[in-house]
Protein backbone atom coordinates (compact mmCIF):
# COMPACT_ATOMS: atom_id res chain seq x y z
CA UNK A 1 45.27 -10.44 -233.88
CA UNK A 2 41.68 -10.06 -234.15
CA UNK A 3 42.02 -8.19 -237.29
CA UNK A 4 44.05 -10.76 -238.92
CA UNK A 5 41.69 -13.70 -238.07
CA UNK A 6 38.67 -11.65 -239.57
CA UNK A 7 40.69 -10.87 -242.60
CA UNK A 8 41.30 -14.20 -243.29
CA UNK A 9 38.06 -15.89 -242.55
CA UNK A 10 36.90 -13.02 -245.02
CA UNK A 11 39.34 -14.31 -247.80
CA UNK A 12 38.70 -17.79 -247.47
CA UNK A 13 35.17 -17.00 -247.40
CA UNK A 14 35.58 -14.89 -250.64
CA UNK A 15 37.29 -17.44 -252.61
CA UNK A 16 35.17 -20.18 -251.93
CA UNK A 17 31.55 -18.22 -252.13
CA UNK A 18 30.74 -19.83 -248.93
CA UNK A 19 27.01 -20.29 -248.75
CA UNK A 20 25.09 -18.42 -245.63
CA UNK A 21 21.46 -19.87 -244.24
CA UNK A 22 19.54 -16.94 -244.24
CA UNK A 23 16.66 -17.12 -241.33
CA UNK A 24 13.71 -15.00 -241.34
CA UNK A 25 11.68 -14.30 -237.91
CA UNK A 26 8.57 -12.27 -239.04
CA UNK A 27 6.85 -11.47 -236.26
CA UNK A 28 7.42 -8.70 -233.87
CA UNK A 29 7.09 -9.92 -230.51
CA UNK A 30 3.37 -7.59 -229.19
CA UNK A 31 5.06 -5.24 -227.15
CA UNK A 32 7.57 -4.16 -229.67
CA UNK A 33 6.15 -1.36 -231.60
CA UNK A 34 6.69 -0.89 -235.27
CA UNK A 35 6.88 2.35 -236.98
CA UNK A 36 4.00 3.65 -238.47
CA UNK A 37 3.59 2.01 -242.28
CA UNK A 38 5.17 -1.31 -241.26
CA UNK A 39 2.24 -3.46 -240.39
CA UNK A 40 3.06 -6.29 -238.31
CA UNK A 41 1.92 -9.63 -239.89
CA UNK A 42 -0.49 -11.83 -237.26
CA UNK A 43 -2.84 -14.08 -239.27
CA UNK A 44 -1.83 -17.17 -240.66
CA UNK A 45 -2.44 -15.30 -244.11
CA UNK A 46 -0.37 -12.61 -243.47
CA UNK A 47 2.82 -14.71 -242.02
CA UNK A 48 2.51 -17.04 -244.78
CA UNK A 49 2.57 -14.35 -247.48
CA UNK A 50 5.81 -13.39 -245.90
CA UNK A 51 7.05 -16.17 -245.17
CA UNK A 52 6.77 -17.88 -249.23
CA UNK A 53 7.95 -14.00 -250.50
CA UNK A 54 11.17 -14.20 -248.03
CA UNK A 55 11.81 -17.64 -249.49
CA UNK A 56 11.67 -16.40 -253.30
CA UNK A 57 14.38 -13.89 -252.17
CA UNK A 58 16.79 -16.39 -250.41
CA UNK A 59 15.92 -17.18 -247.00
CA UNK A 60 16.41 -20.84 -246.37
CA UNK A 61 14.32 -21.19 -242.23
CA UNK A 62 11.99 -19.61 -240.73
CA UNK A 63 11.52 -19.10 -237.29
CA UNK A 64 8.00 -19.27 -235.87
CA UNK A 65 6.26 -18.85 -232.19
CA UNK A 66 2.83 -20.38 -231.60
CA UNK A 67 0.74 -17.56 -231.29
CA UNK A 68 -2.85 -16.32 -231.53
CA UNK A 69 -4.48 -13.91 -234.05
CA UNK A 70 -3.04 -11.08 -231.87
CA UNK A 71 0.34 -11.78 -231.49
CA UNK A 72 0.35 -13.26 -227.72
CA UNK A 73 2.29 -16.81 -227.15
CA UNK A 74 -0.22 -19.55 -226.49
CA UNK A 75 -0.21 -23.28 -226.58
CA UNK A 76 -2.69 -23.87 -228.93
CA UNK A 77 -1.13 -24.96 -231.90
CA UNK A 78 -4.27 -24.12 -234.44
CA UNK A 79 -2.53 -21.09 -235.95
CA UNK A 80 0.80 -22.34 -235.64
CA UNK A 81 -0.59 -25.19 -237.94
CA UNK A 82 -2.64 -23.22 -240.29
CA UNK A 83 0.03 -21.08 -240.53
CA UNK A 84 2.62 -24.17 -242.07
CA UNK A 85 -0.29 -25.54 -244.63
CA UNK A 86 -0.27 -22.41 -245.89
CA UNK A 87 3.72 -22.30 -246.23
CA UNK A 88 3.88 -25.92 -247.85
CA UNK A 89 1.09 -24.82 -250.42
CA UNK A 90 4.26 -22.91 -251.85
CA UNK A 91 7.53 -23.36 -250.45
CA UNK A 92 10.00 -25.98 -248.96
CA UNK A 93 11.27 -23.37 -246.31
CA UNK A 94 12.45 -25.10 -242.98
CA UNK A 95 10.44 -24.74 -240.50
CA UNK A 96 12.17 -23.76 -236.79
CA UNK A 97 9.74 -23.96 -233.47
CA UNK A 98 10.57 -21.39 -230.80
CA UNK A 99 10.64 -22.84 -227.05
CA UNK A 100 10.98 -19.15 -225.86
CA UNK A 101 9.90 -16.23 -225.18
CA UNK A 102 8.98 -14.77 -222.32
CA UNK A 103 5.86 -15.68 -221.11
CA UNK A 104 3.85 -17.35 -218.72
CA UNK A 105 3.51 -20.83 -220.34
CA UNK A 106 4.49 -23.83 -218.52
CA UNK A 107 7.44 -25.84 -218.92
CA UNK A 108 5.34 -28.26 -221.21
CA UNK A 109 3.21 -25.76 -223.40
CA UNK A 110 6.71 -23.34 -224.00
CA UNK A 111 7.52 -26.69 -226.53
CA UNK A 112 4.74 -27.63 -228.01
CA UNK A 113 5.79 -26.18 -231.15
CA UNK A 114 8.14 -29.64 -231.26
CA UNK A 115 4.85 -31.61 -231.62
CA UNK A 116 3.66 -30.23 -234.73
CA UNK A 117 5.09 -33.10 -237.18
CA UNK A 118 6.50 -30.58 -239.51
CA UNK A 119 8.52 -28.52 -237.51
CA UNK A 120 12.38 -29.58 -238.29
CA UNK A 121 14.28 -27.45 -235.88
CA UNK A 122 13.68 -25.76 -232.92
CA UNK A 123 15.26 -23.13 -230.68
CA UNK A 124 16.66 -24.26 -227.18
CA UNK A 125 17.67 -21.71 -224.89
CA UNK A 126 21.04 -23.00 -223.06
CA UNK A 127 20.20 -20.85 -219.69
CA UNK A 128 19.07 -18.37 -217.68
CA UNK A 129 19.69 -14.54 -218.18
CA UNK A 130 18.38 -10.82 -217.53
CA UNK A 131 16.21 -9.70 -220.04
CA UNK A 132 14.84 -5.89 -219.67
CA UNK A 133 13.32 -5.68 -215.82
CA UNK A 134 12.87 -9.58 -215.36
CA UNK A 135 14.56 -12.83 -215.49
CA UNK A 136 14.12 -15.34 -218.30
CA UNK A 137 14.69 -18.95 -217.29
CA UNK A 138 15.87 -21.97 -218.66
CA UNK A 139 17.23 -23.88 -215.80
CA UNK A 140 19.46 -27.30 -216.48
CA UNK A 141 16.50 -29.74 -216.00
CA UNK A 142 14.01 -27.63 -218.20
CA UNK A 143 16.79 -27.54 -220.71
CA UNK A 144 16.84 -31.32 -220.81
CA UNK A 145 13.47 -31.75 -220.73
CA UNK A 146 13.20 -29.58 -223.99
CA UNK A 147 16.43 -30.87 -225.54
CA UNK A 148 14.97 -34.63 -225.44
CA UNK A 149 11.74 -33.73 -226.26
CA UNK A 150 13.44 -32.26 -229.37
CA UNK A 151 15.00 -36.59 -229.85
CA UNK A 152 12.05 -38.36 -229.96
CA UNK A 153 10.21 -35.84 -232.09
CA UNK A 154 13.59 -35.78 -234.38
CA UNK A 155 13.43 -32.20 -234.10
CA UNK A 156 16.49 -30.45 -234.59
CA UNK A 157 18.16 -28.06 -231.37
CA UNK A 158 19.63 -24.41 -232.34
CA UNK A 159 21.56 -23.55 -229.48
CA UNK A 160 20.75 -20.01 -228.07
CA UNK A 161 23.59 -18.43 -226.09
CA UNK A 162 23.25 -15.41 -224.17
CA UNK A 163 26.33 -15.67 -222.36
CA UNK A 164 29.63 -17.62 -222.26
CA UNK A 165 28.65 -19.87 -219.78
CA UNK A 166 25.72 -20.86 -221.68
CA UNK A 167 28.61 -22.60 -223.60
CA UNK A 168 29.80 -24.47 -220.94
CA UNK A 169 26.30 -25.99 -220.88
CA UNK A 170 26.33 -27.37 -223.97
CA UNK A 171 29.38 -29.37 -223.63
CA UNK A 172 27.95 -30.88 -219.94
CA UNK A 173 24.63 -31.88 -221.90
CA UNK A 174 26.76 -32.97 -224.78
CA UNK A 175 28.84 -35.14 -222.81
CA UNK A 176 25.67 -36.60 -220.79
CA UNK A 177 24.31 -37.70 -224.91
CA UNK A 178 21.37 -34.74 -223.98
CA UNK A 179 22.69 -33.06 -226.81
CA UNK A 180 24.52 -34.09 -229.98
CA UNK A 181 26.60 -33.14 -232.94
CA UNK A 182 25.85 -31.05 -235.13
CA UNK A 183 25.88 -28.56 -232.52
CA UNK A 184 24.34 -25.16 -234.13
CA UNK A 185 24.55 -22.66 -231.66
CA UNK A 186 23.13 -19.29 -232.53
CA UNK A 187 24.62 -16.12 -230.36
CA UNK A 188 22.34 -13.76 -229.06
CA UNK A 189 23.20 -10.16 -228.69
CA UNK A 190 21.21 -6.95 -227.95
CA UNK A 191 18.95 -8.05 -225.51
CA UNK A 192 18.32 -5.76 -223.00
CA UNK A 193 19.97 -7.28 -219.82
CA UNK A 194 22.27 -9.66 -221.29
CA UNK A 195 25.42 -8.97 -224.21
CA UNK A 196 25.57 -5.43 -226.12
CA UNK A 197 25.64 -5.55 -229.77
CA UNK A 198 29.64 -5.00 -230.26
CA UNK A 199 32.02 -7.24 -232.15
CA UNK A 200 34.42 -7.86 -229.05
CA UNK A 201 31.53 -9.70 -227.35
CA UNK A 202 31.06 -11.72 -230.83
CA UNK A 203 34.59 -12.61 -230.81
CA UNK A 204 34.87 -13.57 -227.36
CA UNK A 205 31.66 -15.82 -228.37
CA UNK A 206 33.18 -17.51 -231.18
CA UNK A 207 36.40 -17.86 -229.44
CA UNK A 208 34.94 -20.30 -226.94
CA UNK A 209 32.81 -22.44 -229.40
CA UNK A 210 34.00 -26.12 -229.61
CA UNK A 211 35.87 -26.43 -232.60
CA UNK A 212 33.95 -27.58 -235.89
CA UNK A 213 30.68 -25.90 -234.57
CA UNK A 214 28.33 -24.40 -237.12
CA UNK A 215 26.82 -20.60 -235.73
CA UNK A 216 24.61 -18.28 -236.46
CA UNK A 217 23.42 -14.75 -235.14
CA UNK A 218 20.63 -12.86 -233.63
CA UNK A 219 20.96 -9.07 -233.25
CA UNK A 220 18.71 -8.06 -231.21
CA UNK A 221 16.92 -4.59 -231.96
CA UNK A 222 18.72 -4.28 -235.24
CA UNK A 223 18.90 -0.88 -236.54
CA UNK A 224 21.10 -1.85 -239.73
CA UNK A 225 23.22 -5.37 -240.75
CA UNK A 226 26.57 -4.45 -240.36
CA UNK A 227 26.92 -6.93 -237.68
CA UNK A 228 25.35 -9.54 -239.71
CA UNK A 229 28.14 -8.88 -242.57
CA UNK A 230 30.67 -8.83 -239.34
CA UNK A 231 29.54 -12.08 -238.00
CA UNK A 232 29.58 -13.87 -241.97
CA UNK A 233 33.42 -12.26 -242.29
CA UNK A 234 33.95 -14.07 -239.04
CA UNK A 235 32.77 -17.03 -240.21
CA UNK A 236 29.04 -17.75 -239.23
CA UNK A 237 26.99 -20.30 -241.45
CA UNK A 238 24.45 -18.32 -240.45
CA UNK A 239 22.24 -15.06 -239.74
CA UNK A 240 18.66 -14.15 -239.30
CA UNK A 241 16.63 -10.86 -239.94
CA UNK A 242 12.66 -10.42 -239.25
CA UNK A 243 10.56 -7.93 -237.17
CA UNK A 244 11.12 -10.16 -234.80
CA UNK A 245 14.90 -8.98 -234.24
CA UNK A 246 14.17 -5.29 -235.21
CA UNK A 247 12.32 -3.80 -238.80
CA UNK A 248 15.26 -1.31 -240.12
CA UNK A 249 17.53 -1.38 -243.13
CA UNK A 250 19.23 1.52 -242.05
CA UNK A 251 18.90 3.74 -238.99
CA UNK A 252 16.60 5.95 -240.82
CA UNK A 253 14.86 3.66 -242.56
CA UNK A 254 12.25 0.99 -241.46
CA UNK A 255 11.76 -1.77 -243.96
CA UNK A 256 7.99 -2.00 -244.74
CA UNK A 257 8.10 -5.74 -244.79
CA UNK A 258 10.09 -9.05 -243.57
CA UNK A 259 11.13 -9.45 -247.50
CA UNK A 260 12.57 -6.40 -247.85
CA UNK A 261 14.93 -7.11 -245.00
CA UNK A 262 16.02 -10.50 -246.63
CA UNK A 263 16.17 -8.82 -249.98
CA UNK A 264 18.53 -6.22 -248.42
CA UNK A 265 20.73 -8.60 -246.61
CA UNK A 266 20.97 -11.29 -249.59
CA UNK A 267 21.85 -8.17 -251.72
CA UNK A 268 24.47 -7.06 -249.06
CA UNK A 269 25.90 -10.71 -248.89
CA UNK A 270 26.29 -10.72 -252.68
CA UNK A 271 28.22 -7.66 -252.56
CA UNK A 272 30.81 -9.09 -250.39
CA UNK A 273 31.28 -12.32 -252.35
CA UNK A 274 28.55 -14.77 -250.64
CA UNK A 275 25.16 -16.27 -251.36
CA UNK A 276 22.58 -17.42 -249.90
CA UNK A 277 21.84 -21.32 -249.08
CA UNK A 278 19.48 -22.94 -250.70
CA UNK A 279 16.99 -24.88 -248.58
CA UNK A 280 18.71 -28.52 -249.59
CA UNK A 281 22.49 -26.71 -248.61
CA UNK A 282 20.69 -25.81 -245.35
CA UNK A 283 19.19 -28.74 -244.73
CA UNK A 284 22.80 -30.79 -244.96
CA UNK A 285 24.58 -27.83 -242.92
CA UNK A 286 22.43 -27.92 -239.87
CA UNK A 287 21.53 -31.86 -240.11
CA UNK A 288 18.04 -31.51 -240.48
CA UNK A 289 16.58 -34.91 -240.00
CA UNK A 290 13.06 -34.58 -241.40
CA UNK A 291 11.85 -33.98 -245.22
């Protein structure tokens, strides 16, 4: 059965040259190691050179964390800013805050990427889960805290699910007028402590979303995209690459930049009948409120 609802999300999907948001994360989070020759870009400079080459080669959003010159999570927002001027100089790219990561931030300073006026979406993480030797939390209240936070500054939720249940939390905030439609929820697997990378787990995901939902995926420690092109065949809207999520192409190669990862995957979605959106097709899809 499986195989016959992945076949023909992969026809439709063929026949209509369905258009995929590509999303770019392109920093590697500090304790994350890179392989020597892949430099790890940290300076407002170096992130924006990625970010406006990325762009050129199809991704539609970037994902961002407010971070100092060496990589740690702060809430200072100085870099964070610098970092965007430098983006706008060249490119239209949509902007995504993070809210995560772990790290020892309070509940306020983990969102302050929301009040930087030209952040359009940002992530919300719908709960709490295992991640390596500790426990990241997100309980209910934080969630809401971040989700209206994310209203008044007209700042667009993704959804981050790390677990079925997660799911369940949606709806309940959904129903409460916390959260509301378009709900993009972006699955999360890989992480160490939560979901394995394996297709049955991304089925069993995408079996329990609320019909009409757009999606997206994270792969977490990526060592090549074939379940990126398994998640578009099932029908995501979207999927993300970056050092962020892991830096190879292959399993024995390491890309030496975040554009040769979204050069790769655009070129891989091509091949199987799909294209990229374009920042105005991603804008509509995910219901991006702000210019």
């Amino acid at each position: 059965y499986i195989s016959e609802v992945c076949m023909d999300t992969a026809t439709q999907g063929l026949k209509n040259r369905r258009k995929i948001v590509v999303a770019v994360a392109p920093v590697a989070h500090v304790d994350h190691p890179l392989p020597a020759g892949t430099k790890n870009p940290l300076t407002p400079e170096e992130i924006a050179r990625d970010v406006v080459n990325c762009w050129k080669e199809g991704a539609s959003m970037v994902h961002l964390h407010v971070r100092d010159r060496t990589g740690a999570q702060v809430s200072d927002l100085t870099i964070f800013s610098k970092t965007i001027d430098l983006i706008r100089k060249e490119s239209d790219i949509l902007i995504q805050g993070s809210t995560g990561g772990v790290s020892s931030l309070s509940l306020e300073e983990r969102c302050v990427s929301v009040e930087e006026p030209r952040t359009q979406l940002a992530s919300l993480n719908m709960g709490s889960t295992n991640l390596g030797e500790g426990v990241y939390i997100n309980t209910l209240p934080d969630i809401r805290f971040w989700a209206r936070k994310m209203q008044t500054q007209r700042v667009v939720p993704e959804l981050e699910i790390f677990s079925l249940g997660m799911i369940e939390s949606v709806l309940k905030l959904k129903q409460e007028g916390v959260l509301k439609e378009p709900l993009n929820f972006n699955l999360c697997l890989g992480f160490d402590g939560a979901l394995p990378p394996k297709p049955i787990h991304l089925y069993h995901f995408i079996a329990s979303l609320p019909e009409g939902s757009h999606w997206s995926l994270i792969h977490e420690g990526m060592r090549d995209m074939s379940l990126l092109l398994t998640a578009v065949t099932f029908g995501a809207s979207g999927v993300r690459v970056g050092f962020e999520d892991g830096c190879y192409l292959t399993p024995s190669q390491p890309a030496r930049s975040n554009t040769e990862l979204v050069r790769h995957l655009v070129s891989l979605l091509r091949g199987i009948g799909y294209e990229p959106a374009t920042v105005e097709e991603a804008k509509t899809l995910l219901g991006v409120l702000k210019p």
